[in-house]
N, C-alpha and C. Protein backbone atom coordinates (compact mmCIF):
# COMPACT_ATOMS: atom_id res chain seq x y z
N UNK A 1 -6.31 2.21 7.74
CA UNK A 1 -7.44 1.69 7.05
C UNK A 1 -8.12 0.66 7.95
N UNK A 2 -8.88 0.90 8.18
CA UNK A 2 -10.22 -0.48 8.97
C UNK A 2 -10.85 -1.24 8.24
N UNK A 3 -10.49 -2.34 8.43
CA UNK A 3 -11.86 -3.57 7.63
C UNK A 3 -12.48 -3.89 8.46
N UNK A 4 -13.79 -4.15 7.34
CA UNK A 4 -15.21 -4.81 8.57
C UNK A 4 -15.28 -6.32 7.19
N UNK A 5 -15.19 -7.08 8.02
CA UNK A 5 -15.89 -8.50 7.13
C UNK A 5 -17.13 -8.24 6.94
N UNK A 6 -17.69 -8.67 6.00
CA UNK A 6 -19.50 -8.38 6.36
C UNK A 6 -19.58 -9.75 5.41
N UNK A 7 -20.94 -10.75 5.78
CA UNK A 7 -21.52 -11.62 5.20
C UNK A 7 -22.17 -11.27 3.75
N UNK A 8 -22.03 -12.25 2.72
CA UNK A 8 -21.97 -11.81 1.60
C UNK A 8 -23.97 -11.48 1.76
N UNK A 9 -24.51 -12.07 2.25
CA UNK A 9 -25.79 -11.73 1.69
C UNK A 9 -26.46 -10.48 2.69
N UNK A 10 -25.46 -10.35 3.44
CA UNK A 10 -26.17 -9.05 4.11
C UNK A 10 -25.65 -7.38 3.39
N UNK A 11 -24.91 -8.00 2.51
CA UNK A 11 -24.48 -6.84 1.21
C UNK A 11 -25.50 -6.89 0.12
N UNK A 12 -25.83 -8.10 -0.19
CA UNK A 12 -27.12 -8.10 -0.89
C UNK A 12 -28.57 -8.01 -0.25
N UNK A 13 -29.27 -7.91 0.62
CA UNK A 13 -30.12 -7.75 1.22
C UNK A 13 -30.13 -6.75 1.89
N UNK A 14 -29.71 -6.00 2.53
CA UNK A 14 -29.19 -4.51 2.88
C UNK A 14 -28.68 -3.40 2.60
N UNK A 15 -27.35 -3.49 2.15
CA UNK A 15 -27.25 -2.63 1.27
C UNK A 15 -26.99 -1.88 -0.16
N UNK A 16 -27.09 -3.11 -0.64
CA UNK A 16 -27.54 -2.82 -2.29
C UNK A 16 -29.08 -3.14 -2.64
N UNK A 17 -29.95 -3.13 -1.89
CA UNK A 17 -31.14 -3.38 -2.21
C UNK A 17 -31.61 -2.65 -3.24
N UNK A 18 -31.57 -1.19 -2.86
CA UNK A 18 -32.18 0.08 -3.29
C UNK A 18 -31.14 0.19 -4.92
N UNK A 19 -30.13 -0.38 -4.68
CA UNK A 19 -29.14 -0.33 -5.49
C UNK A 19 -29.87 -0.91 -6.62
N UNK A 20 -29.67 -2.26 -6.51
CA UNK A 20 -30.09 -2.95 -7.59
C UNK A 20 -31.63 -3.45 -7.95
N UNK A 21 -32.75 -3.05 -7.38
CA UNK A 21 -33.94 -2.79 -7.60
C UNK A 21 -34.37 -2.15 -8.96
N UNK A 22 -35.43 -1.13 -8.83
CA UNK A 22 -35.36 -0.48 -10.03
C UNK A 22 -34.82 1.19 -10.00
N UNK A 23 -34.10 1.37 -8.95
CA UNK A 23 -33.64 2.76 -8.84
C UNK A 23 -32.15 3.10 -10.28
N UNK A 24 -32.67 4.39 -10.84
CA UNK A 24 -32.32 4.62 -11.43
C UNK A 24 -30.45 5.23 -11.92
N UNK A 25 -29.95 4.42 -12.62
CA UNK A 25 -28.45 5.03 -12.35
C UNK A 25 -28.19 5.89 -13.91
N UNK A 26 -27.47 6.46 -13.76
CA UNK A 26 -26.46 7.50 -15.18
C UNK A 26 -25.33 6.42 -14.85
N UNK A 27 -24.80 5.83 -16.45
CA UNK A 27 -23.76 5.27 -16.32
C UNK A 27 -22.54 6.20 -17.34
N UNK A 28 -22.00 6.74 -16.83
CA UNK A 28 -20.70 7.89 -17.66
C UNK A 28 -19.55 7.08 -18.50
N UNK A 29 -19.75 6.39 -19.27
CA UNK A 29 -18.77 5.44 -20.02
C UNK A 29 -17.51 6.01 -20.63
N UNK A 30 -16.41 6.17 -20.42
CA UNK A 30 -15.11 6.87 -20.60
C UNK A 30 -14.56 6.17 -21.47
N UNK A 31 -14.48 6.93 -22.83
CA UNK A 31 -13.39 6.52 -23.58
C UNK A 31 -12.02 7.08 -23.33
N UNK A 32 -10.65 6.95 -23.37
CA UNK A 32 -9.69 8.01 -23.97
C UNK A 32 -8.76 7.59 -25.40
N UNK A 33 -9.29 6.31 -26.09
CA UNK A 33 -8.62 5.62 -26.76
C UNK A 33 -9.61 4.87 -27.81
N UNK A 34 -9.56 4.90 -29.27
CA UNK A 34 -10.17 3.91 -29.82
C UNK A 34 -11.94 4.27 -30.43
N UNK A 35 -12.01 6.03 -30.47
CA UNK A 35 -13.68 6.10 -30.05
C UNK A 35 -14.25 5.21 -28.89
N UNK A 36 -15.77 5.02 -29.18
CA UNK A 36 -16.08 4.44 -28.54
C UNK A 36 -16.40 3.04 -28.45
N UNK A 37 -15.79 2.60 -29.06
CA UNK A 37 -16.02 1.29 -28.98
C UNK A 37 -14.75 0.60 -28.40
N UNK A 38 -14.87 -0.43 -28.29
CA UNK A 38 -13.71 -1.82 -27.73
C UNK A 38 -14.34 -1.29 -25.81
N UNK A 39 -13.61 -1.61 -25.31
CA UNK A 39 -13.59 -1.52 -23.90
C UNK A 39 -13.35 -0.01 -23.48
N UNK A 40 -14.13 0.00 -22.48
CA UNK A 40 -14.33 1.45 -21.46
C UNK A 40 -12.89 1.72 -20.95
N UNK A 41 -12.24 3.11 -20.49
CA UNK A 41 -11.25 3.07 -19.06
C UNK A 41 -12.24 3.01 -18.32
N UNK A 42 -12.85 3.61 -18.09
CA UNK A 42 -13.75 3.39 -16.90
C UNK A 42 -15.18 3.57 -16.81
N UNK A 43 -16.03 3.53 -16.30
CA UNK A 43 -17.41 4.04 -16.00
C UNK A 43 -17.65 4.51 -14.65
N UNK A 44 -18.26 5.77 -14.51
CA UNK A 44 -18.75 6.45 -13.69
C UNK A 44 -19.96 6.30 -13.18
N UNK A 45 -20.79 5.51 -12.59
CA UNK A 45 -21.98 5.18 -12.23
C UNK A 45 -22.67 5.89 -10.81
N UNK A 46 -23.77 6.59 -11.19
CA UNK A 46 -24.61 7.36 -10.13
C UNK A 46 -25.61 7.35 -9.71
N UNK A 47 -26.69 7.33 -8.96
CA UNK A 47 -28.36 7.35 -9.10
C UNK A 47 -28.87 8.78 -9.59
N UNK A 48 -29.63 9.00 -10.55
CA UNK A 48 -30.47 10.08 -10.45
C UNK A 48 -31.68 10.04 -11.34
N UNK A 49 -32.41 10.87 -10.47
CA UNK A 49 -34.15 10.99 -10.62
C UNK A 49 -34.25 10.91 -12.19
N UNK A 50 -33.60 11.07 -13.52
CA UNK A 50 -34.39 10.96 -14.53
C UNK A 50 -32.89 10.53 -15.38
N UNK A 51 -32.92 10.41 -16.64
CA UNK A 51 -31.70 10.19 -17.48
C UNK A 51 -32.14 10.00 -18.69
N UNK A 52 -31.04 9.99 -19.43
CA UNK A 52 -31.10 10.41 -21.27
C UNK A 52 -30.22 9.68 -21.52
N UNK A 53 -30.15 8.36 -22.30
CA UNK A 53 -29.06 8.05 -22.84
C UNK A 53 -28.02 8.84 -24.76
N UNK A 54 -27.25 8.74 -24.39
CA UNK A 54 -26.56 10.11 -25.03
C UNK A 54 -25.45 8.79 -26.23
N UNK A 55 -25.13 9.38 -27.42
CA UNK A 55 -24.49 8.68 -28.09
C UNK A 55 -23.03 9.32 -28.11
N UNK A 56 -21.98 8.73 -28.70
CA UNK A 56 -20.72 9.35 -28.70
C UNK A 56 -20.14 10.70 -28.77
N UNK A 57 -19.18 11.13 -27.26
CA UNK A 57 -19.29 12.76 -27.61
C UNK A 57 -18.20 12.97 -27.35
N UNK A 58 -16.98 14.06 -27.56
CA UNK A 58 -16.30 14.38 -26.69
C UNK A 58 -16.95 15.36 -25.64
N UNK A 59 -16.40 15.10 -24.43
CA UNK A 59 -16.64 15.85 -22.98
C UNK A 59 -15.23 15.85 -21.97
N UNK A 60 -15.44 16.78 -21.24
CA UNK A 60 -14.65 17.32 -20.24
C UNK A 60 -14.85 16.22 -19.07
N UNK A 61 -13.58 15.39 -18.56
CA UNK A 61 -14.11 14.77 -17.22
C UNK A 61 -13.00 14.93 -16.51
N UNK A 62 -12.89 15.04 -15.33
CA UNK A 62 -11.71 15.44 -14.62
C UNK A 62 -11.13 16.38 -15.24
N UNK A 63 -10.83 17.55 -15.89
CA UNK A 63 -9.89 18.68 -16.24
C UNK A 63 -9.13 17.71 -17.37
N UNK A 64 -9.97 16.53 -18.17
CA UNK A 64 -9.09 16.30 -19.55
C UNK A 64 -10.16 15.69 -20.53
N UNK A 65 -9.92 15.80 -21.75
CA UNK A 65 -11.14 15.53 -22.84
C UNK A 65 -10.82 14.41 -22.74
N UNK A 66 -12.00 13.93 -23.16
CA UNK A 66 -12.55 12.46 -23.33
C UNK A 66 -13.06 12.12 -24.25
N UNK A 67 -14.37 10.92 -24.76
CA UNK A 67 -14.65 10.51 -25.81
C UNK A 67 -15.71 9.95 -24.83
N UNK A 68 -16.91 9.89 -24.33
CA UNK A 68 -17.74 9.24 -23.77
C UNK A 68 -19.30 9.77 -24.31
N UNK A 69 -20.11 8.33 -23.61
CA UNK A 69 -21.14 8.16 -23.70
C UNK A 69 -22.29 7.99 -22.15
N UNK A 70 -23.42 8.36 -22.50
CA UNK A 70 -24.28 8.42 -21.14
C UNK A 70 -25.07 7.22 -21.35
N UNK A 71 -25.43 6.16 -20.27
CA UNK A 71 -26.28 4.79 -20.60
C UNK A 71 -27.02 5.38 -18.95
N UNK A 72 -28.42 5.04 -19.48
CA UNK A 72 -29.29 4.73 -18.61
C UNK A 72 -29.73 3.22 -18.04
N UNK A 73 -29.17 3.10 -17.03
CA UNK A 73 -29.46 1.77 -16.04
C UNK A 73 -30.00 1.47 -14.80
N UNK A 74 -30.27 -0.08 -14.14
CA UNK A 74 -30.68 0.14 -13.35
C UNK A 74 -29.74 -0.97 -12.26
N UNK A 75 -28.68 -1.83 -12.65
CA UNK A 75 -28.17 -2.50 -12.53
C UNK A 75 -26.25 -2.35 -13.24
N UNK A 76 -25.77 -1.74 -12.03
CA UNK A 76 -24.41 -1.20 -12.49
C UNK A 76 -23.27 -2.61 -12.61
N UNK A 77 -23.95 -3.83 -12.31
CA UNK A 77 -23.18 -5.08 -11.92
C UNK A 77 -23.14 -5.58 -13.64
N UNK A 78 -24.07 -5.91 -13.72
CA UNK A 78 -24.36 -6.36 -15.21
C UNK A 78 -24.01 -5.08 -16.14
N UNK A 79 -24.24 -4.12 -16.22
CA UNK A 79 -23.95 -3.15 -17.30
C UNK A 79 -22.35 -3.18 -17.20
N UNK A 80 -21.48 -3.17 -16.22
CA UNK A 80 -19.78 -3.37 -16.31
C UNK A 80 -19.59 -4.69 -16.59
N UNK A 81 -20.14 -5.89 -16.50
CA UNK A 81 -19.91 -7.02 -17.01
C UNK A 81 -20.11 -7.32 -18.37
N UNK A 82 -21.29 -6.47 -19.21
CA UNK A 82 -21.19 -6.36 -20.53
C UNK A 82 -20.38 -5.56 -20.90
N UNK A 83 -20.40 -4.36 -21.21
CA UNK A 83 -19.02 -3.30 -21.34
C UNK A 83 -17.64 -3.73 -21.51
N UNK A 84 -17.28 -4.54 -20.67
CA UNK A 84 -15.90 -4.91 -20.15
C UNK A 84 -15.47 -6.20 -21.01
N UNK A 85 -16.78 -7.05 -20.99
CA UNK A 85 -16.71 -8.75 -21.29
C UNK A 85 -15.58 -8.99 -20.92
N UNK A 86 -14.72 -9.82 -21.59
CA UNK A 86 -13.44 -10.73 -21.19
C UNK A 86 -12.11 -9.92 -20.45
N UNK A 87 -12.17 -8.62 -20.70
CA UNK A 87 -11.34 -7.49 -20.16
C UNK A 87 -11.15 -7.64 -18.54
N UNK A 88 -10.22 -7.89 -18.06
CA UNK A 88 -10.05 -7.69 -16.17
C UNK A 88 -10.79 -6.18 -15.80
N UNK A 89 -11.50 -6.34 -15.20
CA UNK A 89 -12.12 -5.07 -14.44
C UNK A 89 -12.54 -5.43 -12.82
N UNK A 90 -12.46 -4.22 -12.03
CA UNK A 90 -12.65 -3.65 -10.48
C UNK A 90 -13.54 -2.60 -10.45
N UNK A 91 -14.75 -3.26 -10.07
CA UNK A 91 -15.66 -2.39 -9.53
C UNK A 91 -16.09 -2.09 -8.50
N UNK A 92 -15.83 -0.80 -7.67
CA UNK A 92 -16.66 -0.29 -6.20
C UNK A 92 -17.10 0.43 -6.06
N UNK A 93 -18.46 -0.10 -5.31
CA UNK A 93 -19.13 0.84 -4.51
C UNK A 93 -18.91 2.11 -3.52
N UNK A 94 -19.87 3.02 -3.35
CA UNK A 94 -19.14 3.92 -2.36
C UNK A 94 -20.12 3.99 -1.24
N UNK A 95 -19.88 3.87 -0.28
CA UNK A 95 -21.20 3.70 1.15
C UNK A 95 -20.69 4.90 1.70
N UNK A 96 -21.91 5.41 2.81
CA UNK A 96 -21.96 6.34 3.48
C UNK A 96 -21.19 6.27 4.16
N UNK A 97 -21.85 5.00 4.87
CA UNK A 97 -21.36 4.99 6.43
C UNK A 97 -19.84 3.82 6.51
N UNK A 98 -19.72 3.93 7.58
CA UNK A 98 -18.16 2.93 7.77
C UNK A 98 -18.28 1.44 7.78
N UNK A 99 -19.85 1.02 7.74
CA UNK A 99 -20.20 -0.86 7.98
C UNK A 99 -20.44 -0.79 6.64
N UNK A 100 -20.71 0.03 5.30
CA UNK A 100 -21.25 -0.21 4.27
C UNK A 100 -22.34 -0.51 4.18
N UNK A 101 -23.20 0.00 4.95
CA UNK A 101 -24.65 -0.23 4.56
C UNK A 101 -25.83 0.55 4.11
N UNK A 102 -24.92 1.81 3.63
CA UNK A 102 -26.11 2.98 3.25
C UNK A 102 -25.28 3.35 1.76
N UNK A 103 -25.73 2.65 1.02
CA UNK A 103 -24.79 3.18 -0.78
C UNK A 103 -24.83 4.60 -0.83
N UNK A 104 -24.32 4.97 -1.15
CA UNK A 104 -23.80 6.10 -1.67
C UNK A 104 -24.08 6.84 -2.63
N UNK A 105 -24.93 5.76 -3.50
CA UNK A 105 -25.50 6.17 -5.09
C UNK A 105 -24.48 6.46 -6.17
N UNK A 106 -23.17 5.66 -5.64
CA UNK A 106 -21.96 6.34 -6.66
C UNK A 106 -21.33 4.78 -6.72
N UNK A 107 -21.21 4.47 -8.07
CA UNK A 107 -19.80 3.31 -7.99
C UNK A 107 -19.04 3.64 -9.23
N UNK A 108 -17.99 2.60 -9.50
CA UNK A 108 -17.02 2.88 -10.33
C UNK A 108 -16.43 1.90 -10.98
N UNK A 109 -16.24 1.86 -12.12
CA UNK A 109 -15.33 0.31 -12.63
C UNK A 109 -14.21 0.97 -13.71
N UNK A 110 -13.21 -0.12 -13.84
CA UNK A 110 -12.18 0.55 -14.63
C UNK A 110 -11.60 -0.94 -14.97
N UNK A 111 -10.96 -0.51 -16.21
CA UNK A 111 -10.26 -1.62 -16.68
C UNK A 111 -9.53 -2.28 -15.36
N UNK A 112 -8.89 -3.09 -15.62
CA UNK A 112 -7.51 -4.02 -14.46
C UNK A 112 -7.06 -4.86 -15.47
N UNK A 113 -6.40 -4.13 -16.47
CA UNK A 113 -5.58 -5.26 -17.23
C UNK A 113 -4.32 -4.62 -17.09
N UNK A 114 -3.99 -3.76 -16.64
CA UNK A 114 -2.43 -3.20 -16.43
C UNK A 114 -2.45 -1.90 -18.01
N UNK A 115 -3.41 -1.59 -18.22
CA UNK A 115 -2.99 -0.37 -19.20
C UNK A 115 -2.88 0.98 -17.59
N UNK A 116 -2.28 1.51 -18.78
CA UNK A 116 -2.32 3.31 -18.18
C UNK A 116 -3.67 3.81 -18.55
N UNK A 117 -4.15 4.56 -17.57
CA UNK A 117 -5.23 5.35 -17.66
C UNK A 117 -4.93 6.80 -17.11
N UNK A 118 -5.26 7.86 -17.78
CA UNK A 118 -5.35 8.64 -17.50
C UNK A 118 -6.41 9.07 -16.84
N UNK A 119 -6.66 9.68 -15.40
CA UNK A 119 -7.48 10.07 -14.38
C UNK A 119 -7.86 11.85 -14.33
N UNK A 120 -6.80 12.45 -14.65
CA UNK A 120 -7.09 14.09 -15.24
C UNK A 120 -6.12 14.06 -15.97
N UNK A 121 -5.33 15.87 -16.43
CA UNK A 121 -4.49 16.17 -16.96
C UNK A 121 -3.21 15.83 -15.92
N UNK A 122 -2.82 15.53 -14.76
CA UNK A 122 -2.14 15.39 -14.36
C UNK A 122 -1.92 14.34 -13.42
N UNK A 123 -3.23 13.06 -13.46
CA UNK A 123 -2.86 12.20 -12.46
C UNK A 123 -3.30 10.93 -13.57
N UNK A 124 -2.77 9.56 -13.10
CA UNK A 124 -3.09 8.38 -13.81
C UNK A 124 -3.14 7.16 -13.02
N UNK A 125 -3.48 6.04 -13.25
CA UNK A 125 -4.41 4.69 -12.27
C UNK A 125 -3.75 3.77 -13.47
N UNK A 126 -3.18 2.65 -12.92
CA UNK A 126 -2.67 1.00 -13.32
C UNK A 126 -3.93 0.04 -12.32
N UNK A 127 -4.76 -0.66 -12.36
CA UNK A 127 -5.27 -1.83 -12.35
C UNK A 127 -4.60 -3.07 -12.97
N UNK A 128 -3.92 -4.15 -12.35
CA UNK A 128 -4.02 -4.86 -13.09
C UNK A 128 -4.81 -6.57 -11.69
N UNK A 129 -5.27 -7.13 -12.65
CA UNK A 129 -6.15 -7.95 -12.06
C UNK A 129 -5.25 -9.22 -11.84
N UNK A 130 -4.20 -9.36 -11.00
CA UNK A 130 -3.05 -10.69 -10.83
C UNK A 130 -3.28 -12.29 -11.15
N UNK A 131 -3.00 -13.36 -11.87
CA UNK A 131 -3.56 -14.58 -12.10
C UNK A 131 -3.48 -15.28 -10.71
N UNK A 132 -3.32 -14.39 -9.87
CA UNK A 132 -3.91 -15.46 -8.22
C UNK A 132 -5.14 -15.00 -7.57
N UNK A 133 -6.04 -13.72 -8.68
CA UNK A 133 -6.98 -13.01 -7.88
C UNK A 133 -6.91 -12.34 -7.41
N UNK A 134 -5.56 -11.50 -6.74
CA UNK A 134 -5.24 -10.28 -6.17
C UNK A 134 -5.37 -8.88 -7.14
N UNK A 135 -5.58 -7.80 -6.59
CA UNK A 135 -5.33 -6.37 -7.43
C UNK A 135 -4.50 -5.66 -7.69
N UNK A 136 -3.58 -4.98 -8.22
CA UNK A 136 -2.59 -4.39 -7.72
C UNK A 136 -3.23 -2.80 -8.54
N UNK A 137 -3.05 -1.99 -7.71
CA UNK A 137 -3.98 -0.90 -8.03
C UNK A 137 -3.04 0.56 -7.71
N UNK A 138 -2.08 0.80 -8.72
CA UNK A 138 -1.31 1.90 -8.77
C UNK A 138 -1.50 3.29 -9.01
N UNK A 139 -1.57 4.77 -8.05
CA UNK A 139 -2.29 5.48 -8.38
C UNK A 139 -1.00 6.67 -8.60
N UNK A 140 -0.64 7.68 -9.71
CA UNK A 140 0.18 8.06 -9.88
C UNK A 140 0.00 9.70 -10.21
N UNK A 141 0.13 10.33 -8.42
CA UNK A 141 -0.12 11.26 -8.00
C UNK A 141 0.12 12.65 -8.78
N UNK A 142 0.88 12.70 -9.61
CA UNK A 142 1.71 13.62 -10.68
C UNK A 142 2.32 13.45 -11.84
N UNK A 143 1.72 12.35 -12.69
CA UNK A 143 1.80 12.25 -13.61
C UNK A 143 0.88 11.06 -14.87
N UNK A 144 -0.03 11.87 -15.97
CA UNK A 144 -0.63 11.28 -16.58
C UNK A 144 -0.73 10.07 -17.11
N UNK A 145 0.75 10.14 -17.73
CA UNK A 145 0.87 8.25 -18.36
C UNK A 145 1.70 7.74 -17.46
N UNK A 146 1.57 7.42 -16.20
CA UNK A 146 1.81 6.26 -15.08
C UNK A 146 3.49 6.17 -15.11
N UNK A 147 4.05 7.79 -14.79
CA UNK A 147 5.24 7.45 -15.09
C UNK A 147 5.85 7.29 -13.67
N UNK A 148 6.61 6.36 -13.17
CA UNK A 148 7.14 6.03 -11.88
C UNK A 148 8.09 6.58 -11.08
N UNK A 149 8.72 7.86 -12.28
CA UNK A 149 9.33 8.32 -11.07
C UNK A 149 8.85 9.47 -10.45
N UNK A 150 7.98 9.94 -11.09
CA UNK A 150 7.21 10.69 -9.63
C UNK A 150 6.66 9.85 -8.48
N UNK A 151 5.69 10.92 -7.73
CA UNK A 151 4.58 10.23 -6.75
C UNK A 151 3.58 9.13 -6.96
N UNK A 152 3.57 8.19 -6.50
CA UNK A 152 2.53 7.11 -6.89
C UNK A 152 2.70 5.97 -5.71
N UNK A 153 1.32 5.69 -5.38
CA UNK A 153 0.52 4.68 -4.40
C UNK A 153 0.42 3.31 -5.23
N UNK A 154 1.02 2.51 -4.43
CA UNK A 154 0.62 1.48 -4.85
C UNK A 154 -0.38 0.87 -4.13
N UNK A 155 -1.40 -0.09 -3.93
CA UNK A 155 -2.03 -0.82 -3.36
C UNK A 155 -2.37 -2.04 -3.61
N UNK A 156 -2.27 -3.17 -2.81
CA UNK A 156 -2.30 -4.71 -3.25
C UNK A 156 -3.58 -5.25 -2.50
N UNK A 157 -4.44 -5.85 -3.22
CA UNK A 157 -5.62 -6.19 -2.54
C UNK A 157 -6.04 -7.56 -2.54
N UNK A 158 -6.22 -7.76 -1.94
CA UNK A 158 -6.26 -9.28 -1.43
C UNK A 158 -7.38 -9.93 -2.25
N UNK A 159 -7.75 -11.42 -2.46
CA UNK A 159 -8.53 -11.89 -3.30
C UNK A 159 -9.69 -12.22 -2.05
N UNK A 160 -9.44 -11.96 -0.50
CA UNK A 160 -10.74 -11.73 -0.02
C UNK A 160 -11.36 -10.17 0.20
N UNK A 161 -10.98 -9.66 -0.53
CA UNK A 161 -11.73 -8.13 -0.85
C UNK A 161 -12.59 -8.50 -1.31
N UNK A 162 -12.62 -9.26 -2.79
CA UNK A 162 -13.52 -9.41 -3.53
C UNK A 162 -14.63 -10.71 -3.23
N UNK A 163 -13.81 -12.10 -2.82
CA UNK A 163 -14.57 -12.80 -2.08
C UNK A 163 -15.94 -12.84 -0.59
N UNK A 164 -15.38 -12.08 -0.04
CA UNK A 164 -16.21 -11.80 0.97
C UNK A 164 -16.68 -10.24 0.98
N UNK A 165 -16.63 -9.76 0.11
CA UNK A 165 -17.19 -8.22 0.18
C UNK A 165 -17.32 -7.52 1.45
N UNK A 166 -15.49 -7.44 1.09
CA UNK A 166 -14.86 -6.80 3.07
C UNK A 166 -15.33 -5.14 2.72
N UNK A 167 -15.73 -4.19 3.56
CA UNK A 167 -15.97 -3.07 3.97
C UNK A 167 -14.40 -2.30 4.06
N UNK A 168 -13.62 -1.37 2.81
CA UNK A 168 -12.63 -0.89 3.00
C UNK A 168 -13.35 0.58 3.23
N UNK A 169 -12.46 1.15 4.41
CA UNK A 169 -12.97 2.45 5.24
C UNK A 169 -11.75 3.05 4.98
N UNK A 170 -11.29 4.07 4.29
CA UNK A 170 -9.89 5.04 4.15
C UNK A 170 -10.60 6.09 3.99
N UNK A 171 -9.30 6.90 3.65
CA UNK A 171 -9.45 8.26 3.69
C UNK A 171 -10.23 8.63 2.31
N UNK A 172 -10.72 8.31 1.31
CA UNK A 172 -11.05 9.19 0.24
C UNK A 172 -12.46 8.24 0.59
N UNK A 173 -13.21 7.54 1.67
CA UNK A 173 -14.51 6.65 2.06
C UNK A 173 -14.22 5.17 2.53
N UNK A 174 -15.60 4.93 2.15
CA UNK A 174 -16.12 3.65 2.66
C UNK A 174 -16.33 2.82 1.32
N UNK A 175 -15.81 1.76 0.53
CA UNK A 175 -15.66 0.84 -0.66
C UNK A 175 -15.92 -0.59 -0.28
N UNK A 176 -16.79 -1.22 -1.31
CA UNK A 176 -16.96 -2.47 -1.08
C UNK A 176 -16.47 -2.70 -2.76
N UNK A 177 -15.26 -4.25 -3.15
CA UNK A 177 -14.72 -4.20 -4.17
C UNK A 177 -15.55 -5.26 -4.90
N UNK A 178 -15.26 -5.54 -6.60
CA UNK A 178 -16.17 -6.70 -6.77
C UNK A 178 -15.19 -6.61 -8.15
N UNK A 179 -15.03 -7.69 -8.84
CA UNK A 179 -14.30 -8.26 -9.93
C UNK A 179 -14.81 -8.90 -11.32
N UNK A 180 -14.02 -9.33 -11.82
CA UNK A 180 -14.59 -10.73 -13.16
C UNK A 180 -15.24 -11.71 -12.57
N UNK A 181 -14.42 -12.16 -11.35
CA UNK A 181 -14.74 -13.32 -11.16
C UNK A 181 -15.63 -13.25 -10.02
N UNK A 182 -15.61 -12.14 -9.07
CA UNK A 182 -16.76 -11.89 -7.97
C UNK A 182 -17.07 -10.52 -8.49
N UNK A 183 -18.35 -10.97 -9.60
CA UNK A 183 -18.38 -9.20 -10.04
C UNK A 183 -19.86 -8.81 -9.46
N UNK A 184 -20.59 -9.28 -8.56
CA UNK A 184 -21.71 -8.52 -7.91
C UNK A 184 -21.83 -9.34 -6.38
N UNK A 185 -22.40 -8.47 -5.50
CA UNK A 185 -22.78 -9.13 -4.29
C UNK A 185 -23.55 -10.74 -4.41
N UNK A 186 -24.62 -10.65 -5.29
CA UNK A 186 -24.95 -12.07 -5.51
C UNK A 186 -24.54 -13.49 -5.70
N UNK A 187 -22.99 -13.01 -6.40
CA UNK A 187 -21.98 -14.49 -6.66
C UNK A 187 -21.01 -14.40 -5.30
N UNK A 188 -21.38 -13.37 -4.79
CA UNK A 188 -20.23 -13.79 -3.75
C UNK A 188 -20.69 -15.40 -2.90
């Protein structure tokens, strides 16, 4: 994995410009618990040319039913900060390129309070948001409810991920992270 430090305002002035302007996002709000209300597992956030906001449905996401809703936005920072309110949540961006400076038109937020989430019929994600600011972000390759003795990734992320909006470059892209407490390029 490669990190690039990047200065917090050249994440805001570069490459979330287009982001957070008035370009248009689909926000995919994921229930799997509770209808729709209380807190999201996650939201799916995208740019595209037109959108419909949609009221409570079940739908197909990853190869498992769901309970979600479609929100039309233009600002994916603030729409996961309402959604979520007091709830620990991790939100990232996805960039083109490897410095993070061409968005992607795709981000993502998910709880981080340490529930199980189910990700399809056969894979599941632990977030939990640590009381020193760190992430611990468990991904559990073969099995739905986060069971440990299969396959599963752990990952521990540092509280300058989110502070300095470091450029993580791996194998599934290019991610810039953002939190409760650093939840958009602007407060960084």
């Amino acid at each position: 994995m490669q990190i690039i430090r990047r200065l917090p305002f050249v994440a805001a002035a570069l490459s979330l410009g287009s982001q957070t302007g008035e370009a248009l996002l689909t926000s995919r709000d994921i229930y799997t618990t509770d209808g729709c209300g209380g807190t999201p597992d996650f939201l799916a956030m995208f740019q595209t040319a037109t959108c419909t906001n949609t009221v409570c449905g079940t739908a197909v996401a990853y190869n498992m039913p769901v309970l979600g809703s479609l929100s039309c936005i233009t600002d994916p920072y603030t729409h996961a900060a309402v959604l979520f309110g007091d709830t620990p949540y991790v939100l990232w961006d996805q960039y083109l390129d490897e410095n993070c400076q061409v968005y992607a038109g795709f981000s993502t937020a998910g709880r981080a309070n340490g529930d199980c989430i189910a990700t399809s019929d056969h894979t599941s994600r632990k977030m939990l948001l640590n009381a020193n600011g760190t992430v611990t972000s468990t991904v559990y390759a073969t099995s739905s409810n986060c069971n440990q003795q299969g396959a599963h990734i752990e990952t521990l992320y540092g509280t300058e991920y989110f502070e300095e909006s470091i450029c993580e470059n791996g194998k599934f892209g290019n991610f810039v992270y953002y939190n409760n407490a650093h939840p958009s390029p602007s407060a960084n």
